[in-house]
N, C-alpha and C. Protein backbone atom coordinates (compact mmCIF):
# COMPACT_ATOMS: atom_id res chain seq x y z
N UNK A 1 138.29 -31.64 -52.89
CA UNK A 1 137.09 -30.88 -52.65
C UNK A 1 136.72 -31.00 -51.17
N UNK A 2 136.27 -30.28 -50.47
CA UNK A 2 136.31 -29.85 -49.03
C UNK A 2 134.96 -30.71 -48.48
N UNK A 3 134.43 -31.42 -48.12
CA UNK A 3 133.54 -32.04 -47.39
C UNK A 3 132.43 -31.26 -47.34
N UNK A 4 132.29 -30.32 -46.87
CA UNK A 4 131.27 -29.58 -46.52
C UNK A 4 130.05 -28.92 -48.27
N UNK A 5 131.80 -28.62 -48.96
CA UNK A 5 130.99 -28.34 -50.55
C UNK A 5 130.17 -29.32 -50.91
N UNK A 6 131.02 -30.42 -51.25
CA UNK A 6 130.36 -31.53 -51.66
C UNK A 6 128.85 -32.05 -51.07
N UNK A 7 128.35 -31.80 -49.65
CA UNK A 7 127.36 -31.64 -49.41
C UNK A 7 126.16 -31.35 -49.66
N UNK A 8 126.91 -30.10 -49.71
CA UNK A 8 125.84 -29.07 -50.28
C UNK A 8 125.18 -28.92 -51.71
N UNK A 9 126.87 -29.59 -52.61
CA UNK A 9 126.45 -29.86 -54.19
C UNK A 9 125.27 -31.18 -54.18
N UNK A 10 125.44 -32.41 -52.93
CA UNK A 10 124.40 -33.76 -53.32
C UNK A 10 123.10 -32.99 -52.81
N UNK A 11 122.92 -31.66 -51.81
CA UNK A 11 121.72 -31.36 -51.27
C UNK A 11 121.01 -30.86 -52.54
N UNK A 12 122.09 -30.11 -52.82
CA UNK A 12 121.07 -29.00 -54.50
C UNK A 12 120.92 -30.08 -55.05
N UNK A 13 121.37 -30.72 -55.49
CA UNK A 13 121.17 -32.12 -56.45
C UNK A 13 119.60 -32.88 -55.84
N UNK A 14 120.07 -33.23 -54.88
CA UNK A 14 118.55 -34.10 -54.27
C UNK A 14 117.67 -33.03 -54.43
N UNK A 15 117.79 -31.75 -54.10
CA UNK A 15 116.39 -30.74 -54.14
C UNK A 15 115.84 -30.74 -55.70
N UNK A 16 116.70 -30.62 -56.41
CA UNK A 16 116.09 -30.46 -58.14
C UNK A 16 115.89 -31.89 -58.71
N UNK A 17 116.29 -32.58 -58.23
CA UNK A 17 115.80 -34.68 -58.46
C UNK A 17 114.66 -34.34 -57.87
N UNK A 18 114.27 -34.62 -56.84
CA UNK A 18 112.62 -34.07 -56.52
C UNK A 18 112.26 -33.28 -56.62
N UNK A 19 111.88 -32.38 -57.08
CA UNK A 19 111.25 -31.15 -57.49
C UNK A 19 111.19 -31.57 -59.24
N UNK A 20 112.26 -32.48 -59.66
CA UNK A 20 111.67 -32.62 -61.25
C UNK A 20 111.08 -33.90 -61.13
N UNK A 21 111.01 -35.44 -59.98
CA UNK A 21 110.69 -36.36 -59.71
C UNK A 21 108.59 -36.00 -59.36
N UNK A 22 108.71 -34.69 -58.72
CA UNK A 22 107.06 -34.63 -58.46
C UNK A 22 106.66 -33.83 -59.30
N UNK A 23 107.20 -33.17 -60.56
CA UNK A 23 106.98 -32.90 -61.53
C UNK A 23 106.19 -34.11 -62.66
N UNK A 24 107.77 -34.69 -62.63
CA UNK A 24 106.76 -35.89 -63.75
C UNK A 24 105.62 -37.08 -63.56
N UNK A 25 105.93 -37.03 -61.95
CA UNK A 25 104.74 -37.96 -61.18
C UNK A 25 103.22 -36.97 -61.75
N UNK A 26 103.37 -36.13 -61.00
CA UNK A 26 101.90 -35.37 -61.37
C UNK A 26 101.36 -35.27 -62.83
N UNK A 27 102.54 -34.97 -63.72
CA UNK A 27 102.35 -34.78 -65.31
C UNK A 27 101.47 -36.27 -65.89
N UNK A 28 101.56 -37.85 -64.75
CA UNK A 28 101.19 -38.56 -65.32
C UNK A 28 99.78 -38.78 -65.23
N UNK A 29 99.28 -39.72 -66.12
CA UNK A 29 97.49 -39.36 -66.17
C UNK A 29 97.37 -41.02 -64.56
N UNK A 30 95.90 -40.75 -63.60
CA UNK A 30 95.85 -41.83 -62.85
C UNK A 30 95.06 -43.07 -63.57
N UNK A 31 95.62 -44.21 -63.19
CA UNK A 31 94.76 -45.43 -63.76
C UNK A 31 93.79 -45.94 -62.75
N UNK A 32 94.59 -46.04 -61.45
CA UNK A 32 93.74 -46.53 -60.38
C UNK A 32 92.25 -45.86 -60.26
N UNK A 33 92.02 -44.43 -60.47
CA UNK A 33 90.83 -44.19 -60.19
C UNK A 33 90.65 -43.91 -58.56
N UNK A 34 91.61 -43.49 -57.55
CA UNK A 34 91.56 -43.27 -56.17
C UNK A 34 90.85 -42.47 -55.90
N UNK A 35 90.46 -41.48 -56.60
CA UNK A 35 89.92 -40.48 -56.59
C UNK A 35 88.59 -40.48 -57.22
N UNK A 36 88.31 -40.98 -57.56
CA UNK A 36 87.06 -41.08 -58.42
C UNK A 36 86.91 -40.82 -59.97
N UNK A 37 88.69 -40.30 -60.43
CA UNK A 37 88.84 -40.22 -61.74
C UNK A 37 89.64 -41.03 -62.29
N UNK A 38 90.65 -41.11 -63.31
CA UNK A 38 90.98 -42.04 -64.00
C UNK A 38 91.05 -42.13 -65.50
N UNK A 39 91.66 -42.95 -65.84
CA UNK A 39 90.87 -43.05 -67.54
C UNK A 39 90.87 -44.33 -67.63
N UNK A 40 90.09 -44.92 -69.00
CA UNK A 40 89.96 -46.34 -69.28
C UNK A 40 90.93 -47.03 -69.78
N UNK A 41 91.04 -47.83 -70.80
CA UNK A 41 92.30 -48.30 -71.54
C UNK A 41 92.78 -48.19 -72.58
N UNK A 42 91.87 -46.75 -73.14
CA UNK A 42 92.21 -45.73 -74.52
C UNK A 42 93.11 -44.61 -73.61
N UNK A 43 93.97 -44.52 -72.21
CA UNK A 43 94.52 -43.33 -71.72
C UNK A 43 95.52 -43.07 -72.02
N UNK A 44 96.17 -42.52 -71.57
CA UNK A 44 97.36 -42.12 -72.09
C UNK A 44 98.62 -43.17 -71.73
N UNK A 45 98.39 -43.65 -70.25
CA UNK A 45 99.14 -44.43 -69.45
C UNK A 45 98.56 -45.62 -69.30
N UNK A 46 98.50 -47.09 -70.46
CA UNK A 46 97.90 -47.90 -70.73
C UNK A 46 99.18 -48.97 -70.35
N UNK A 47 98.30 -50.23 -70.13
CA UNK A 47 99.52 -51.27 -70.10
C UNK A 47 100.67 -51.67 -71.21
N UNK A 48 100.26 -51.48 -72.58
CA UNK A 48 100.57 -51.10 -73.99
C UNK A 48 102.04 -50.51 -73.60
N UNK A 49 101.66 -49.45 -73.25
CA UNK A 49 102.39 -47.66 -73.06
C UNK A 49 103.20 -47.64 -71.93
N UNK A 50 103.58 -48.89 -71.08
CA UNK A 50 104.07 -48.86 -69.70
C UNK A 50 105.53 -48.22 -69.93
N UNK A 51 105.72 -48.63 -70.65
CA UNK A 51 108.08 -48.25 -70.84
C UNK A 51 107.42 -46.77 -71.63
N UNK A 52 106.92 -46.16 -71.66
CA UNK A 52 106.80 -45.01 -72.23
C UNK A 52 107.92 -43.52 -71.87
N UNK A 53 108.07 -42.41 -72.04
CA UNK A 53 109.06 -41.96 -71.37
C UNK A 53 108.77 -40.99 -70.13
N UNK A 54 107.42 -40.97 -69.81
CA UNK A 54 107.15 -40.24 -68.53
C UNK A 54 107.59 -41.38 -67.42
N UNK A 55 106.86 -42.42 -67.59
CA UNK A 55 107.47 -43.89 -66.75
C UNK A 55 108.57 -44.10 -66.29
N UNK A 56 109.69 -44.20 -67.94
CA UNK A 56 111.07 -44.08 -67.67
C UNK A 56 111.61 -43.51 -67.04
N UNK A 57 111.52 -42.06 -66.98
CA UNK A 57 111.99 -40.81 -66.15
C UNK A 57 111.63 -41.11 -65.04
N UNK A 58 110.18 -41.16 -64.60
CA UNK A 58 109.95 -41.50 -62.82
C UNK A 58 111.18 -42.15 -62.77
N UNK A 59 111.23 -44.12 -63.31
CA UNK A 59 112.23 -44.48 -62.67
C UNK A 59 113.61 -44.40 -62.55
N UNK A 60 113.69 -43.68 -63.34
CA UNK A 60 115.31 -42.91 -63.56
C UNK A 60 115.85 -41.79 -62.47
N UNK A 61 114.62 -41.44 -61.90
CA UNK A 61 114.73 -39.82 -61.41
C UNK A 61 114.69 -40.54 -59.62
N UNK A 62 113.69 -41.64 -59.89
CA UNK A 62 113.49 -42.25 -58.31
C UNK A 62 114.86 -42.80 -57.89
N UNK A 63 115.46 -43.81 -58.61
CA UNK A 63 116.91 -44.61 -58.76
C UNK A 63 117.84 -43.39 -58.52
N UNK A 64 117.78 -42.05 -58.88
CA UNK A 64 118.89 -40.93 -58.70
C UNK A 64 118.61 -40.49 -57.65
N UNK A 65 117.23 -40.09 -57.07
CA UNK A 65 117.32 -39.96 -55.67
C UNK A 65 117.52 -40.47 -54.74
N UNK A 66 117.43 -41.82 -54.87
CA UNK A 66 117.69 -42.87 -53.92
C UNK A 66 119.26 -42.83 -53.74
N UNK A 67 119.51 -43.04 -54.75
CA UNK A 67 121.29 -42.87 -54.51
C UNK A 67 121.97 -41.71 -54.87
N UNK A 68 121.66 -40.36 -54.71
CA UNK A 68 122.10 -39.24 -54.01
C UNK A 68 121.98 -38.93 -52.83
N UNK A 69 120.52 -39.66 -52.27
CA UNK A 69 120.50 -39.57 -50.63
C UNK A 69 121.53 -40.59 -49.60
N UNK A 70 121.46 -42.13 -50.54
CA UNK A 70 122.66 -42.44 -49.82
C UNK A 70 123.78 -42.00 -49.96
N UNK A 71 124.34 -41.34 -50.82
CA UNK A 71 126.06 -40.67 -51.38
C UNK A 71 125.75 -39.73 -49.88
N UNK A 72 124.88 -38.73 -49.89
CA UNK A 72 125.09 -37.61 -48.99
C UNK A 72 124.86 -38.67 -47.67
N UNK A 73 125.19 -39.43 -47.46
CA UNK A 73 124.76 -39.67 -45.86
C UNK A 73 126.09 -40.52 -45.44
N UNK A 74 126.64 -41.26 -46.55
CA UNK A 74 128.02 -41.64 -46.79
C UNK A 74 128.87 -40.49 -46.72
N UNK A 75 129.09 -39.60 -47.12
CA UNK A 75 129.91 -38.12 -47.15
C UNK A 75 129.68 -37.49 -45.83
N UNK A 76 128.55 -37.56 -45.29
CA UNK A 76 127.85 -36.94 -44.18
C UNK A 76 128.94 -37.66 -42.80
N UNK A 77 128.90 -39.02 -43.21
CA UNK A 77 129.06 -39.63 -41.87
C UNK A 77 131.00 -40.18 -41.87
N UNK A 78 131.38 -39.41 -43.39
CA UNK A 78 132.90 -39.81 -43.30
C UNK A 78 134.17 -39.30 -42.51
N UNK A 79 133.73 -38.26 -41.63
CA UNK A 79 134.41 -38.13 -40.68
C UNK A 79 134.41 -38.70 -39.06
N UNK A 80 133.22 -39.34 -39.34
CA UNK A 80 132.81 -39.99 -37.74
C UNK A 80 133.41 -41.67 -38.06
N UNK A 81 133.41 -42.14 -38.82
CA UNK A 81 134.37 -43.50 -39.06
C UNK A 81 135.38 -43.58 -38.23
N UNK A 82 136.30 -42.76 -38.26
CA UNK A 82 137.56 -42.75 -37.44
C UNK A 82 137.15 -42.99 -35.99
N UNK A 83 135.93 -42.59 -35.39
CA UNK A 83 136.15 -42.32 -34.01
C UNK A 83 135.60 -43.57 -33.57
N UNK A 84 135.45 -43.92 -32.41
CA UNK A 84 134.67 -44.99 -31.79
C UNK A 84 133.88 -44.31 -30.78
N UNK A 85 132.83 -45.55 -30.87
CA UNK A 85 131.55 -45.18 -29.66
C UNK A 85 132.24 -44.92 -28.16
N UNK A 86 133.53 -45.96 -27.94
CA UNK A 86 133.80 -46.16 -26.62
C UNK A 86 135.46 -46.03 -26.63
N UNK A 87 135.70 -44.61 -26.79
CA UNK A 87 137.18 -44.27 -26.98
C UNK A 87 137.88 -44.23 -25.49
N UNK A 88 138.42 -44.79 -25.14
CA UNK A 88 139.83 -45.24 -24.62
C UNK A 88 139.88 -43.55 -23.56
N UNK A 89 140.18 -42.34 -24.29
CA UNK A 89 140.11 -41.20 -23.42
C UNK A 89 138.57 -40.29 -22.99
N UNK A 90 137.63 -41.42 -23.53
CA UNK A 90 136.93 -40.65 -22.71
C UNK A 90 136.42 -41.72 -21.89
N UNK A 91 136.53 -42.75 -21.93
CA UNK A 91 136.57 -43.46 -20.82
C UNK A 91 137.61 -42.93 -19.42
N UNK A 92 138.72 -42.55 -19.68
CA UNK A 92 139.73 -41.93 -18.88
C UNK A 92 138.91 -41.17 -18.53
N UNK A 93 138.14 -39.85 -18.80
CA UNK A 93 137.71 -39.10 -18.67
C UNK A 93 136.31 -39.27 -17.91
N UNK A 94 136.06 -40.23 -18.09
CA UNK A 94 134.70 -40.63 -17.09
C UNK A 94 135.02 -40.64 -16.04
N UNK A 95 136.04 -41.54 -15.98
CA UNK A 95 136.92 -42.07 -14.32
C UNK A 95 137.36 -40.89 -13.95
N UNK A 96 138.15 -40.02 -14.10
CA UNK A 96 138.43 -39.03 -13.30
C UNK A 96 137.68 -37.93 -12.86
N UNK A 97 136.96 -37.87 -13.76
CA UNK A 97 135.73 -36.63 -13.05
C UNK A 97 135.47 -36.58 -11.64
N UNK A 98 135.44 -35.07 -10.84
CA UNK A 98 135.28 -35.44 -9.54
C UNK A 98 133.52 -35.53 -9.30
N UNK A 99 133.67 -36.04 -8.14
CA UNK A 99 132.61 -35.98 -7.79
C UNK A 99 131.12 -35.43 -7.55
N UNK A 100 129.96 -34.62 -8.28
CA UNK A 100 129.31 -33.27 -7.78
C UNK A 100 128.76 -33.69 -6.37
N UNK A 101 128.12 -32.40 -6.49
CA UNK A 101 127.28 -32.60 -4.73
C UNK A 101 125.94 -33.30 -4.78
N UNK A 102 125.52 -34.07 -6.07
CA UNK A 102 124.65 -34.48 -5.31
C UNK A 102 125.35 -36.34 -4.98
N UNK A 103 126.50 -36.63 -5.42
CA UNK A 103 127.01 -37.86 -5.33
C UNK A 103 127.60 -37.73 -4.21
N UNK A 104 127.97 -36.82 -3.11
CA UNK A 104 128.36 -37.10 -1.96
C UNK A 104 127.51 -37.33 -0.95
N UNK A 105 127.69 -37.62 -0.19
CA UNK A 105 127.28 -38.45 1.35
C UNK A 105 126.42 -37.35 1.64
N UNK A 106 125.24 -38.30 2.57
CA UNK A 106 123.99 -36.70 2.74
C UNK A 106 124.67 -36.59 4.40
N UNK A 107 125.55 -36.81 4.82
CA UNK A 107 125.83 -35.62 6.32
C UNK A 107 126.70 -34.87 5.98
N UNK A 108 127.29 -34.58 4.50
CA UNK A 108 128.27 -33.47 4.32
C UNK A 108 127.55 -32.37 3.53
N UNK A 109 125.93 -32.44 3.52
CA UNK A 109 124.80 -31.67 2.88
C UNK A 109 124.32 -31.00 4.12
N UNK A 110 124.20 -29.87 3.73
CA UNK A 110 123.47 -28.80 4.75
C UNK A 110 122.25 -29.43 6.08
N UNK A 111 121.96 -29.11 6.95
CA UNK A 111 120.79 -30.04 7.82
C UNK A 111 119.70 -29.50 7.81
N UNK A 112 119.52 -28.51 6.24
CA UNK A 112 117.90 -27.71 6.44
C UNK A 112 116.60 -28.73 5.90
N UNK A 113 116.00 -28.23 6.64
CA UNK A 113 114.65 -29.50 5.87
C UNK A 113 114.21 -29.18 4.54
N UNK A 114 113.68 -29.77 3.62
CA UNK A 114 113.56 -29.67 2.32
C UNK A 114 111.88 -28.83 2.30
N UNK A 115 112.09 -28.45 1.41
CA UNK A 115 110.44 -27.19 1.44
C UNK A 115 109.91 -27.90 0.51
N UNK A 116 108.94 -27.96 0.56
CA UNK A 116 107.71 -28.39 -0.13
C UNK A 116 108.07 -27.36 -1.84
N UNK A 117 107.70 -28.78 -3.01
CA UNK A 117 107.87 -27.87 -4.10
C UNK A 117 107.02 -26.63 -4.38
N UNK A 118 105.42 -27.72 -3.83
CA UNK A 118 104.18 -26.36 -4.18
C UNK A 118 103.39 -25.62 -2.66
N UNK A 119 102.58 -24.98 -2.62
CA UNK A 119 102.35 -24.38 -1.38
C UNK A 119 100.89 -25.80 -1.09
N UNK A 120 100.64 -26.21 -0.02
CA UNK A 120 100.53 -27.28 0.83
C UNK A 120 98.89 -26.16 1.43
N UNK A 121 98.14 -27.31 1.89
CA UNK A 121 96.63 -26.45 2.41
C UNK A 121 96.79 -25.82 3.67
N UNK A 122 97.81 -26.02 4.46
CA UNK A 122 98.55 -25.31 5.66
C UNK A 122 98.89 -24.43 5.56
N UNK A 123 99.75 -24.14 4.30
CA UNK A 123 99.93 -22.71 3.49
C UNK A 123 99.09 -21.52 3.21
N UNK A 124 97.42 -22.61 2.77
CA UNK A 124 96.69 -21.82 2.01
C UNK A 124 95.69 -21.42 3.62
N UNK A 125 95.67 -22.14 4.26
CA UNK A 125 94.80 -21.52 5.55
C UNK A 125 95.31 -20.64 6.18
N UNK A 126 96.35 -20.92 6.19
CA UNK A 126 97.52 -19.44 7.33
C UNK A 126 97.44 -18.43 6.05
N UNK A 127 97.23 -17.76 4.87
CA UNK A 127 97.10 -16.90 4.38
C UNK A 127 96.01 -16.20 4.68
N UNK A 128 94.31 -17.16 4.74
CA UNK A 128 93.44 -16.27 4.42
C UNK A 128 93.14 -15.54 6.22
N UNK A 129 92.40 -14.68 6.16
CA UNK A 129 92.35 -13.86 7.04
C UNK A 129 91.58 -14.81 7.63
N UNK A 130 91.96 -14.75 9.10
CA UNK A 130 91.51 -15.10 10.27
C UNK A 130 89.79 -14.50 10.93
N UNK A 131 88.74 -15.49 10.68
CA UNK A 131 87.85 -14.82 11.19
C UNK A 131 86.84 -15.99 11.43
N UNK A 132 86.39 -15.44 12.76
CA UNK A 132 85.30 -15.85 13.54
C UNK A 132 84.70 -17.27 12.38
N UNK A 133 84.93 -18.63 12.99
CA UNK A 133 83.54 -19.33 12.36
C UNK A 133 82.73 -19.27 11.92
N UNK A 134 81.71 -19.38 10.99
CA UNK A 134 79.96 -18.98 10.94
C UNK A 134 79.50 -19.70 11.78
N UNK A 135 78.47 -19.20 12.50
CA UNK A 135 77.33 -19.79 13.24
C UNK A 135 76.66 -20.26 12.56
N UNK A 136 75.92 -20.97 12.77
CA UNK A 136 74.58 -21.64 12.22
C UNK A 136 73.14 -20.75 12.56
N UNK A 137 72.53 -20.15 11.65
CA UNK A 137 71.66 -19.47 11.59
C UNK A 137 70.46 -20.11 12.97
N UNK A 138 70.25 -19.40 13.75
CA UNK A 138 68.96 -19.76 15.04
C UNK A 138 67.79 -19.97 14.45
N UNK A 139 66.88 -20.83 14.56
CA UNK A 139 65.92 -21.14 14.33
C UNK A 139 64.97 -20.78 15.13
């Protein structure tokens, strides 16, 4: 079976494990009361009633998702096993790379001066139009 199928079969799988996992969560009645509701110890979901089969299922359905998500991440990652972090040719491959321009020597770089990234208040005064000072109003 081709890697990629199999994927896709643990993804559909994990999507309908949760989607029937928050199904039976919600279907159950709350004890805690987080909310301000709850029931007492006539409910449906009593300490009595704990192995009951909404219970069971949660943990049946939680235990299947848990280990369909690790299967797909095991399957996911079984072609990268073979390789190493620090392979031998691309180390080769580091070393030979030539050089770019900004790793060479700065007198084999052009001799223009570097421009300012943004426009500078020297900028902004030589734009506006040139005119006469204000005076100070005569008294």
């Amino acid at each position: 079976m081709n890697e990629a199928m199999l994927q896709t079969i643990l993804l559909a799988a994990i999507i309908l494990v949760a989607i029937a996992l928050t199904g039976v969560v919600l279907l159950q009645r709350s004890e805690g009361g987080a909310l301000g509701m709850g029931g007492g110890p006539s409910g449906f979901m009593t300490a009595r009633g704990a192995g009951n089969l909404l219970t069971m299922t949660t943990w049946w359905l939680a235990a299947a998702l848990f280990a369909l998500t690790i299967v797909l991440t095991v399957v996911g990652n079984m072609d990268r096993a073979s390789q190493s972090v620090i392979d031998a040719d691309a180390v080769g491959a580091l070393a030979t790379t030539p050089q770019t321009q900004s790793q060479q020597p700065a007198q084999q770089q052009p001799a223009t001066p570097a421009q300012p990234a943004a426009p500078s208040l020297d900028d902004l005064e030589a734009s506006l139009p040139s005119a006469a000072p204000a005076q100070p109003p005569a008294q």
